[in-house]
N, C-alpha and C. Protein backbone atom coordinates (compact mmCIF):
# COMPACT_ATOMS: atom_id res chain seq x y z
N UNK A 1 89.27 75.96 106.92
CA UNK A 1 89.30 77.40 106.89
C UNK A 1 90.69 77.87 107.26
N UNK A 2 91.36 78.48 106.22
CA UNK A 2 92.49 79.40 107.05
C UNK A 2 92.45 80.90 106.38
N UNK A 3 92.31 81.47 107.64
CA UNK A 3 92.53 83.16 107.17
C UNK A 3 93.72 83.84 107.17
N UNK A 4 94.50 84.58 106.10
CA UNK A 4 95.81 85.26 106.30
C UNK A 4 95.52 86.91 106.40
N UNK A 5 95.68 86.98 107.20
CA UNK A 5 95.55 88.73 107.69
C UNK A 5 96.72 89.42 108.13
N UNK A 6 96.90 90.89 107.64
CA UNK A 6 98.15 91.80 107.54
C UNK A 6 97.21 92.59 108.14
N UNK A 7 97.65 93.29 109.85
CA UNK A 7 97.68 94.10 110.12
C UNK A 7 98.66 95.30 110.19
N UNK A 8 98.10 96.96 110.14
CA UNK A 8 99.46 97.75 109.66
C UNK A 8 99.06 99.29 110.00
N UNK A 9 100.29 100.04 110.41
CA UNK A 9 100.15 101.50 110.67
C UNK A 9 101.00 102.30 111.42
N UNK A 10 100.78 103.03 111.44
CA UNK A 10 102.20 103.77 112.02
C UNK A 10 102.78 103.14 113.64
N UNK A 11 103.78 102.72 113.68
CA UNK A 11 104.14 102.53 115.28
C UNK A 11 103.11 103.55 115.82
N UNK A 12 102.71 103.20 117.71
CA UNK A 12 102.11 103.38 118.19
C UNK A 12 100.49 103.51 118.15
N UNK A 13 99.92 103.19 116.63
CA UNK A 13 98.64 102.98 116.69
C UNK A 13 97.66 101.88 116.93
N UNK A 14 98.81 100.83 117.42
CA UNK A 14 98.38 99.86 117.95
C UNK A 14 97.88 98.53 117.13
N UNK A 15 98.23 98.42 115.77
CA UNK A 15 98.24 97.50 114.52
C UNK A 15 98.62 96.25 115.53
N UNK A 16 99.85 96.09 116.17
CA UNK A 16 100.74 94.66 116.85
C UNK A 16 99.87 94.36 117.66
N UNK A 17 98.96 95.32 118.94
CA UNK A 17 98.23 94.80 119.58
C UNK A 17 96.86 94.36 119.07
N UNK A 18 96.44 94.96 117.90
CA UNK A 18 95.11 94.48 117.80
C UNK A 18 95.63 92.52 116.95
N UNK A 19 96.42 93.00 116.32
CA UNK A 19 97.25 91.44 115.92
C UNK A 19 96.90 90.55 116.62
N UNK A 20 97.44 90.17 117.71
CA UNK A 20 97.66 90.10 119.29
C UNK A 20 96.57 89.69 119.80
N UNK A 21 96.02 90.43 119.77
CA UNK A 21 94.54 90.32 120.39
C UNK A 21 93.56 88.97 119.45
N UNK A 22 93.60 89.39 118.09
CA UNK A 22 93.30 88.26 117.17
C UNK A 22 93.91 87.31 117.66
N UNK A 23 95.02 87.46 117.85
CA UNK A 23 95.89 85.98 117.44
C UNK A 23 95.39 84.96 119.18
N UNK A 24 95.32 85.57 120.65
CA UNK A 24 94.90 85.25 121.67
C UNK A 24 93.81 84.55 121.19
N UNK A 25 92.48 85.29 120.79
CA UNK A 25 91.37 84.87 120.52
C UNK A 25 91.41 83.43 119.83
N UNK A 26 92.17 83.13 118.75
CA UNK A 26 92.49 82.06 118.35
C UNK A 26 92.98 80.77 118.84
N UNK A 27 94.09 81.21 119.42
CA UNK A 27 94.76 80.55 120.27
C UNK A 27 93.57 79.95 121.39
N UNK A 28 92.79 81.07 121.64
CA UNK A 28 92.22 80.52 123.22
C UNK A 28 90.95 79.77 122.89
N UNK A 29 90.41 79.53 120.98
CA UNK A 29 89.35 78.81 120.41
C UNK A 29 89.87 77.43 119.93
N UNK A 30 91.01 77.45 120.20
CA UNK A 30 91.73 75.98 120.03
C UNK A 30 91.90 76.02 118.15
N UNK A 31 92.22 76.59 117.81
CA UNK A 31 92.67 77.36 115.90
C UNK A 31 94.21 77.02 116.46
N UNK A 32 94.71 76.99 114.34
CA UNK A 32 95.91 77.17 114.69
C UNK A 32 96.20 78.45 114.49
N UNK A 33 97.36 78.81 115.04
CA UNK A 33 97.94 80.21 114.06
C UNK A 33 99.52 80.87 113.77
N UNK A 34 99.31 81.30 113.78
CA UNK A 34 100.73 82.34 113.56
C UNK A 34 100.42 84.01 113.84
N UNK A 35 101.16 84.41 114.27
CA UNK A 35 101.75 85.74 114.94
C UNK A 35 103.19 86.68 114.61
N UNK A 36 103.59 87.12 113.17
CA UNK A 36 104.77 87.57 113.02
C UNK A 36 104.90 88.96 113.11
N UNK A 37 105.21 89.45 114.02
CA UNK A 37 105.05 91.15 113.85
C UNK A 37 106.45 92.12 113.26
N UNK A 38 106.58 93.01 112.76
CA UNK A 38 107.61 93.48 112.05
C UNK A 38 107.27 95.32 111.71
N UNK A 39 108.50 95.29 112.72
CA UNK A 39 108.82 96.91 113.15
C UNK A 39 109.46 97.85 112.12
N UNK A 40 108.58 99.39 111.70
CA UNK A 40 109.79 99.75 110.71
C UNK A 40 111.17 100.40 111.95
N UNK A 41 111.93 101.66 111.53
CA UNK A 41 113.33 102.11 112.01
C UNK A 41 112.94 102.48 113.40
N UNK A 42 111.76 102.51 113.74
CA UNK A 42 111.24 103.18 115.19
C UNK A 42 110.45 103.06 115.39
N UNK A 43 110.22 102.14 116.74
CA UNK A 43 108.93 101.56 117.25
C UNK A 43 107.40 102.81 117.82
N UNK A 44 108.40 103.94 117.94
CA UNK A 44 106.76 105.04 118.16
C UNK A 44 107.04 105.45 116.89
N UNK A 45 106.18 105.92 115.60
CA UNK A 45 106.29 107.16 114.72
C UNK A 45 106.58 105.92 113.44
N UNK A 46 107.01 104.79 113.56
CA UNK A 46 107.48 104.70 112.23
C UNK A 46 106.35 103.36 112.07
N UNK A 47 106.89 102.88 110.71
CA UNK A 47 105.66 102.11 110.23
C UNK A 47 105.78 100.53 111.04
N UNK A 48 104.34 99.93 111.37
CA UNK A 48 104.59 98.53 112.09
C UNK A 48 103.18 97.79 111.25
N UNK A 49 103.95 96.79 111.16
CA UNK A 49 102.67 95.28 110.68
C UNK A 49 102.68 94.15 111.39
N UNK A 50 101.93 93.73 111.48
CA UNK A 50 101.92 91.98 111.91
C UNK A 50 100.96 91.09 111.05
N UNK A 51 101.96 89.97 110.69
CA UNK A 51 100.69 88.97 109.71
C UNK A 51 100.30 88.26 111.06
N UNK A 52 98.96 87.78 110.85
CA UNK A 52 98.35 86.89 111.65
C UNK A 52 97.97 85.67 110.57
N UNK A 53 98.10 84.37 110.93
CA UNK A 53 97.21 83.43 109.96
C UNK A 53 95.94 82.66 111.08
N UNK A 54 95.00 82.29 110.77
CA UNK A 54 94.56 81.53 111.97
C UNK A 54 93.53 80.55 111.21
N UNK A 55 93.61 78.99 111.46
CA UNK A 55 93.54 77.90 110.35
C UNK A 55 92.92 77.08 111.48
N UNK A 56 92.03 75.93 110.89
CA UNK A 56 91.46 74.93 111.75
C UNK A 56 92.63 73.72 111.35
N UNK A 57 93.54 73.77 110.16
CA UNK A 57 94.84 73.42 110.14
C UNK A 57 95.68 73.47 109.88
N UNK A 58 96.96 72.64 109.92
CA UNK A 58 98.01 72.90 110.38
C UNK A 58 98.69 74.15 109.46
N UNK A 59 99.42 75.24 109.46
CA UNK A 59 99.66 76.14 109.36
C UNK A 59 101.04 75.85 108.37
N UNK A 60 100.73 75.94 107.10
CA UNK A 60 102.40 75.66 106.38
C UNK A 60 103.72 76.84 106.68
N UNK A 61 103.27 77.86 106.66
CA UNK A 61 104.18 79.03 106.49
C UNK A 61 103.31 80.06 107.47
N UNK A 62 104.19 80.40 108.07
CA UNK A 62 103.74 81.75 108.82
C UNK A 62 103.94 83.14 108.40
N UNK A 63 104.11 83.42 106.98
CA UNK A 63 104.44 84.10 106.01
C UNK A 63 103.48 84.30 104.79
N UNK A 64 102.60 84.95 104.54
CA UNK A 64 102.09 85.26 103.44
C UNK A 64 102.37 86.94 102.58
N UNK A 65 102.68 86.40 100.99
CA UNK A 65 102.21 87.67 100.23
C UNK A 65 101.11 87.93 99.70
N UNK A 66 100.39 87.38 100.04
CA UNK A 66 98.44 87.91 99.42
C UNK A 66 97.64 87.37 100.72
N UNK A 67 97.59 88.08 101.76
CA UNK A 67 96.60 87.96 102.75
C UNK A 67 95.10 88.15 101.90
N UNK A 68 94.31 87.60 102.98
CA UNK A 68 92.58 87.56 102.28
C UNK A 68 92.10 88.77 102.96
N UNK A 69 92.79 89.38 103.32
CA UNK A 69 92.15 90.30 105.08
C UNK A 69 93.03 91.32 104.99
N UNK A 70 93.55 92.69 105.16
CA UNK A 70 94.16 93.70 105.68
C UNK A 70 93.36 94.63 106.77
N UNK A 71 94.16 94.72 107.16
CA UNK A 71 93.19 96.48 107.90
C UNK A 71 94.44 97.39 107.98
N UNK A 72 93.96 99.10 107.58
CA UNK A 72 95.25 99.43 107.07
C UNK A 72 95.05 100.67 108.26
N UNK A 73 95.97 101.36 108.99
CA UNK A 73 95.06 102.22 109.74
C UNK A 73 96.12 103.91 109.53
N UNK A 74 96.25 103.91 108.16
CA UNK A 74 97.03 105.05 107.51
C UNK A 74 97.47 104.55 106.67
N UNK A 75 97.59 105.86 105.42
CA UNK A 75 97.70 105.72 104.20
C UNK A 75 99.01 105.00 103.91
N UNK A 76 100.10 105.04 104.59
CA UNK A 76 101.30 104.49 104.05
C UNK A 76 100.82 102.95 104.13
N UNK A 77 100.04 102.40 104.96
CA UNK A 77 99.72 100.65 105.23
C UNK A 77 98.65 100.67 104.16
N UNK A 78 97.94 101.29 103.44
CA UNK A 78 96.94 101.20 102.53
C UNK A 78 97.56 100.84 101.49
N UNK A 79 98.32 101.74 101.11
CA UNK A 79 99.29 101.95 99.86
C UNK A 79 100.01 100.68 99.81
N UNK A 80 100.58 100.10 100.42
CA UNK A 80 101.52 99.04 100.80
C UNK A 80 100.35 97.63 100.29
N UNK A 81 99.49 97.67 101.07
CA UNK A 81 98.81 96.39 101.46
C UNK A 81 97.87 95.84 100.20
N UNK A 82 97.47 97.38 99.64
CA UNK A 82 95.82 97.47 98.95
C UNK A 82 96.44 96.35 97.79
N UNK A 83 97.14 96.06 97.31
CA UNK A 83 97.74 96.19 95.63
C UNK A 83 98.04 93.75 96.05
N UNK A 84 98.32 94.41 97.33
CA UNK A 84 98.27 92.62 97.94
C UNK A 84 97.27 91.60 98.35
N UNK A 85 96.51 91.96 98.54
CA UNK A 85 95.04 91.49 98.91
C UNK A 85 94.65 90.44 97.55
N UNK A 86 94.05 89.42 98.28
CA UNK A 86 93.98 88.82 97.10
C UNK A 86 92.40 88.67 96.79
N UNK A 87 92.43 88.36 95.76
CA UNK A 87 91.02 88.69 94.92
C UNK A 87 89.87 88.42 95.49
N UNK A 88 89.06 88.63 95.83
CA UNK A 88 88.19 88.80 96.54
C UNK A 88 88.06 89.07 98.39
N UNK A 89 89.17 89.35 98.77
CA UNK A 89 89.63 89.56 99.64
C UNK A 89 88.81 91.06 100.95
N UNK A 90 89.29 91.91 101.42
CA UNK A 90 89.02 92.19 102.14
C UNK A 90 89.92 93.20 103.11
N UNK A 91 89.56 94.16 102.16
CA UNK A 91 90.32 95.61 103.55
C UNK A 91 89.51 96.42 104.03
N UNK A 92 89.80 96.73 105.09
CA UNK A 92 89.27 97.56 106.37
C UNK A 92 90.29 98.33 106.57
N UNK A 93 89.80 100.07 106.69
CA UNK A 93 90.46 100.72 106.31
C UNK A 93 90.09 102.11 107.47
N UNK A 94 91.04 102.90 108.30
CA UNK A 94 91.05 103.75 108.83
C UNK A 94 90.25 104.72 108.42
N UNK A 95 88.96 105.49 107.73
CA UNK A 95 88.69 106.40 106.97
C UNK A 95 88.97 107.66 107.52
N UNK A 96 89.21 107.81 108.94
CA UNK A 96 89.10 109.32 109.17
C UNK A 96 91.00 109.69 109.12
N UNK A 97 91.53 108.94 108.66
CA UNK A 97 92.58 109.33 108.39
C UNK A 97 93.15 109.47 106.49
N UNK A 98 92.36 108.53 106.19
CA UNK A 98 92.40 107.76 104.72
C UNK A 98 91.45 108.13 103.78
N UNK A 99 91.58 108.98 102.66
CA UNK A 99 90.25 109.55 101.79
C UNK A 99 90.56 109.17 100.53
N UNK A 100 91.48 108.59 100.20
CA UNK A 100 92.09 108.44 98.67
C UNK A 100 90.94 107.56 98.00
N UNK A 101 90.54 107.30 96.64
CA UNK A 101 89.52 106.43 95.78
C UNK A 101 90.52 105.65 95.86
N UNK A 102 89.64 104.00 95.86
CA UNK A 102 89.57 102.86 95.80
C UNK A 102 90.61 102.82 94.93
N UNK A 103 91.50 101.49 94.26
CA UNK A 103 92.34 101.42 93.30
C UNK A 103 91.46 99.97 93.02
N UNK A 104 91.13 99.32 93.37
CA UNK A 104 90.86 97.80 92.68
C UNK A 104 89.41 97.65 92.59
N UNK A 105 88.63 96.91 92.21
CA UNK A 105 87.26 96.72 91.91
C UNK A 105 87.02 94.80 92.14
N UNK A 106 88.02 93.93 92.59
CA UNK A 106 88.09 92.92 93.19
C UNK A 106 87.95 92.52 94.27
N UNK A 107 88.08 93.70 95.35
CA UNK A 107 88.50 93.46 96.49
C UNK A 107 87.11 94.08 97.31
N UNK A 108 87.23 93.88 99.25
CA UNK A 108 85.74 94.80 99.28
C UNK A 108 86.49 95.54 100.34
N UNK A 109 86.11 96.67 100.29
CA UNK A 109 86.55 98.00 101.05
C UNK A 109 85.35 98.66 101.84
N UNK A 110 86.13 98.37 103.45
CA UNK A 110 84.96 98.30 104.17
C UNK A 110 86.10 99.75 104.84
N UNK A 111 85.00 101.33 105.07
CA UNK A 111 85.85 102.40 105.38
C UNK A 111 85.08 102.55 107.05
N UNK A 112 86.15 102.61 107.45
CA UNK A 112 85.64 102.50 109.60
C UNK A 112 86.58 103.95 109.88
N UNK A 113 85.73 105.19 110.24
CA UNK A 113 86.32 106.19 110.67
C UNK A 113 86.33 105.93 112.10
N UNK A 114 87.83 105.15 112.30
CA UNK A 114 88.54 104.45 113.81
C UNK A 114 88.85 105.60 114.39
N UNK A 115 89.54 106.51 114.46
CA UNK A 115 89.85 107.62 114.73
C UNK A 115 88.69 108.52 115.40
N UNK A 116 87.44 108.98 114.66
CA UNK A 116 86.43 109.27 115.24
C UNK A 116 85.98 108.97 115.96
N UNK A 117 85.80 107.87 116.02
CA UNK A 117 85.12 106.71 117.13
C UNK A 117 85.73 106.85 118.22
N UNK A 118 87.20 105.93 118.02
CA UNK A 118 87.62 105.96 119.32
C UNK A 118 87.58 107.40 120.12
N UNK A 119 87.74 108.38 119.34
CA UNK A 119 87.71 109.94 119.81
C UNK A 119 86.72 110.36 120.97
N UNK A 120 85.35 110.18 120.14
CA UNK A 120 84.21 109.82 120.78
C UNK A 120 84.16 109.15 121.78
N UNK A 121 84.40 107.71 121.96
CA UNK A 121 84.33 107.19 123.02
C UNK A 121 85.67 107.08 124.22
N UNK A 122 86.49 108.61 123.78
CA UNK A 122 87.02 109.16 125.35
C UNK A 122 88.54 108.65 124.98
N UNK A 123 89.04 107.98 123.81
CA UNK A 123 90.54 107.41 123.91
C UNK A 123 90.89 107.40 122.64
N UNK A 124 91.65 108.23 121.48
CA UNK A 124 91.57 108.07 120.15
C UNK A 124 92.43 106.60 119.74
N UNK A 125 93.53 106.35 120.96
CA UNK A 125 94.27 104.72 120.82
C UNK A 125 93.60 104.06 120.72
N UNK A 126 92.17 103.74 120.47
CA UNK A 126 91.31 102.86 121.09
C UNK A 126 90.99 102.62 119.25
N UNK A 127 91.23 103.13 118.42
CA UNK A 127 91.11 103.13 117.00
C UNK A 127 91.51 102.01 116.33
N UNK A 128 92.48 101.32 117.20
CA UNK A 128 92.89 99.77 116.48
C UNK A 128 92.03 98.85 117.04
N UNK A 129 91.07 98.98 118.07
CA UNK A 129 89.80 98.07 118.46
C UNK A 129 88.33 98.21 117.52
N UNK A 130 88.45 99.52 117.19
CA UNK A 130 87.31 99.82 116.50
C UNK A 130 87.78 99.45 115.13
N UNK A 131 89.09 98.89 114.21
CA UNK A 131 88.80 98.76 113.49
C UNK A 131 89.27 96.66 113.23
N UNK A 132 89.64 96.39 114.94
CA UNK A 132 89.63 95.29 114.62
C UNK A 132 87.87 94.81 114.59
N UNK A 133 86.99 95.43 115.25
CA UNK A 133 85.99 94.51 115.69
C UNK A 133 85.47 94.77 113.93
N UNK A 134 85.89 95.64 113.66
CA UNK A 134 85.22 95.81 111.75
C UNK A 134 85.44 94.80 111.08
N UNK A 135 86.88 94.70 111.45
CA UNK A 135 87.41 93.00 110.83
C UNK A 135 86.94 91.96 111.40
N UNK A 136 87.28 91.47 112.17
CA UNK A 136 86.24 90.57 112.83
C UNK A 136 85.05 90.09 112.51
N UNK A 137 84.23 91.00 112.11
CA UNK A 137 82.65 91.05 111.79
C UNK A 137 82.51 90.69 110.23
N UNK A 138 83.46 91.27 109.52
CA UNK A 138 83.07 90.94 108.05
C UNK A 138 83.76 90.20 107.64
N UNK A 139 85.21 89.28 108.28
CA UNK A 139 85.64 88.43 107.96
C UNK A 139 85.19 86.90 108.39
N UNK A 140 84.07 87.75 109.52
CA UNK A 140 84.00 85.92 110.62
C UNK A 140 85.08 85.03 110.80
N UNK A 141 86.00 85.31 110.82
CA UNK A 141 87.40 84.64 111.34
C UNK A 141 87.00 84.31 112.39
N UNK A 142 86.34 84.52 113.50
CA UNK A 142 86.12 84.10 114.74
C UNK A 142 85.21 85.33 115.04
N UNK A 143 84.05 84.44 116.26
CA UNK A 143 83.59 85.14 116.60
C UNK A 143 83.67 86.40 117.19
N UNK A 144 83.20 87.40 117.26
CA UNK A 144 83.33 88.69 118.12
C UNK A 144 83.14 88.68 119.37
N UNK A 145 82.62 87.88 120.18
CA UNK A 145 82.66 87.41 121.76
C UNK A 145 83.70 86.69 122.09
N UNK A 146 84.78 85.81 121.41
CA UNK A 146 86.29 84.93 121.31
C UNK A 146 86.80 86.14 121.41
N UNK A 147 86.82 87.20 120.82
CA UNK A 147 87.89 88.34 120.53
C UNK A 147 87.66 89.53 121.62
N UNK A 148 86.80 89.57 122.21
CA UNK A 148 86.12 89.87 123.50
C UNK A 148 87.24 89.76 124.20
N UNK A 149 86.49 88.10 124.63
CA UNK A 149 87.03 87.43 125.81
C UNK A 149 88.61 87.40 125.98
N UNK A 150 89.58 87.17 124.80
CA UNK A 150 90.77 87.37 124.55
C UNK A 150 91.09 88.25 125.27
N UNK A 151 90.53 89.82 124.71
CA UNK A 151 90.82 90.92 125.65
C UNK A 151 91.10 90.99 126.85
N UNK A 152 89.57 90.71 127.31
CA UNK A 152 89.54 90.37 129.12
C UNK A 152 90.58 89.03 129.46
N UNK A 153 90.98 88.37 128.88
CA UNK A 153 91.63 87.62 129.22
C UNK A 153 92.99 87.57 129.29
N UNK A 154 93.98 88.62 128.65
CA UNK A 154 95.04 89.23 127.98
C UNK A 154 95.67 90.61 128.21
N UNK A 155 94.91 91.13 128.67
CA UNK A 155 95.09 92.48 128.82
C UNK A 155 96.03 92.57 130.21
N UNK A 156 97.05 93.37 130.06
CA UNK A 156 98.00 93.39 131.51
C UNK A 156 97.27 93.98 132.71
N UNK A 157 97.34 93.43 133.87
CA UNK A 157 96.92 93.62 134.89
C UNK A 157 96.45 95.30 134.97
N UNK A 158 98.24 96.17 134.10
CA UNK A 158 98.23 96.95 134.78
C UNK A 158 97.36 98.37 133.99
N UNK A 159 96.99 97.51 132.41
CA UNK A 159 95.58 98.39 131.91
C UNK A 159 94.18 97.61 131.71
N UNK A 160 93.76 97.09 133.41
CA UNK A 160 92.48 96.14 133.54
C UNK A 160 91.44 97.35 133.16
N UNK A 161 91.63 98.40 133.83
CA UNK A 161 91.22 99.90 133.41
C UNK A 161 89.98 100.28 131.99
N UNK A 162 91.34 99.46 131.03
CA UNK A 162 90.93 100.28 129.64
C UNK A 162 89.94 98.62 129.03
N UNK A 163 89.79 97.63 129.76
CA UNK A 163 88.89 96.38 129.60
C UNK A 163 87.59 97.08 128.59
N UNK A 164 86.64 97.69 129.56
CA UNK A 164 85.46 98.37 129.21
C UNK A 164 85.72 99.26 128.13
N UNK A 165 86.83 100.26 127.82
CA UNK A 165 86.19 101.15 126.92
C UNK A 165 86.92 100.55 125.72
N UNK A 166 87.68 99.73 125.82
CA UNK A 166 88.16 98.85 124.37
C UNK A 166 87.51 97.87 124.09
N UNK A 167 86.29 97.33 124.62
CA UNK A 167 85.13 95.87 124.36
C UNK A 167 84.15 97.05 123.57
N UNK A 168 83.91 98.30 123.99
CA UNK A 168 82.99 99.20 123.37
C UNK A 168 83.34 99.24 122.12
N UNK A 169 84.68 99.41 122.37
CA UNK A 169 85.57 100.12 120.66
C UNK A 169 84.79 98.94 119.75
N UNK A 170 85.48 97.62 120.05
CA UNK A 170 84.90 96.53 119.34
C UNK A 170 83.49 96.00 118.91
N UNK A 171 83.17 96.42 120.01
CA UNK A 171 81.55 96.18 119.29
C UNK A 171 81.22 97.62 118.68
N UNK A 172 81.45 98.45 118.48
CA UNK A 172 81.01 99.84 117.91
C UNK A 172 81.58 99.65 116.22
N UNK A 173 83.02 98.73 116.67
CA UNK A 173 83.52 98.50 114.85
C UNK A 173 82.87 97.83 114.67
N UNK A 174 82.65 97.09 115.00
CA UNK A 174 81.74 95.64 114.09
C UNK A 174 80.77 95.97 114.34
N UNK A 175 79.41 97.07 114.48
CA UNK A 175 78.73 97.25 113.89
C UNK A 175 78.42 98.11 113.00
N UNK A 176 79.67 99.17 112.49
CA UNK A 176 80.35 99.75 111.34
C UNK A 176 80.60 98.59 110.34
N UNK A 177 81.28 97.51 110.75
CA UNK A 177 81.91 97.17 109.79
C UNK A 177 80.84 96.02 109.16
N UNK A 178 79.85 95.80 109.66
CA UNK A 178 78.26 95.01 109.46
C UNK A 178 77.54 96.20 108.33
N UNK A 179 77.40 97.44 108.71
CA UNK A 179 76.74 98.58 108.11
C UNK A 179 76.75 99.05 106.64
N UNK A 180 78.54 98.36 106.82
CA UNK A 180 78.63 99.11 105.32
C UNK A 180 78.16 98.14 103.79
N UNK A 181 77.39 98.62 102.94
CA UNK A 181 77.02 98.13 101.75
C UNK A 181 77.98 97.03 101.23
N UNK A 182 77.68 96.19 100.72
CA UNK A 182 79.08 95.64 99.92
C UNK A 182 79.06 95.97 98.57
């Protein structure tokens, strides 16, 4: 099994950390992986991605142009990503920011209004958890309790705080991202 996933969205919406967070989870299931993150002109406001790969082996390139996986969490990372995905592949997609029709009929488009959610549950930053646990769930890359535990396991001392309402985010996406039809 190896999964190539492009996470992506405007600096500060937290695309690198939910990366991150995948990529821990991996790391801490004994997977291989990769972790490349890549900043646009300004780390708050401007555009940020990170590929993640995570493989039971050895990892040729830590570089892919057709991930199996995106999650896009604004239209400029949609636009970018959608057209890359490879065929039968798999995007997860911000909806309460993102309304545009589908462009491909290959791919499966799973829509997680992250934004709402996290809103709802008291932190709208919390929108890159709700739409990792979406990914998570419909990619089975690893379990959703690995990606948990990562969290609690990862998270800086000094936001032990936000533990609880970002394990919510995640299980609230992934059972969005379970919900939707294929």
């Amino acid at each position: 099994m190896q999964e190539e996933m492009i996470f992506s969205g405007f600096g500060g919406q937290g695309a690198l950390f939910a990366g991150m967070v995948l990529a821990y989870a991996g790391m801490d299931s004994g997977k291989n992986l990769t972790w490349i993150p890549s900043y646009g002109p300004e780390m708050r406001g401007g555009t940020a991605h990170v590929t993640v790969i995570i493989g039971d082996e050895e990892i040729g390139s830590p570089i892919t142009r057709y991930p199996s996986a995106a999650m896009a969490l604004n239209s400029p990372s949609l636009e970018k990503y959608e057209p890359l995905v490879k065929e039968g592949g798999v995007l997860v997609y911000n909806s309460s920011l993102i309304s545009r029709v589908h462009q491909r009929s290959d791919i499966r488009y799973i829509p997680v209004p992250a934004n709402e959610v996290a809103t709802n549950l008291g932190n709208v930053k919390m929108a890159n958890m709700v739409a990792l646990g979406a990914l998570v769930a419909v990619t089975k890359v690893l379990p959703l309790e690995a990606v948990a535990q990562a969290l609690r396991d990862h998270l800086p001392e000094s936001k032990r705080d936000l533990v609880e309402p970002n394990l919510e985010a995640l299980r609230r996406g992934a059972e969005l991202g379970t919900s939707v039809v294929p």
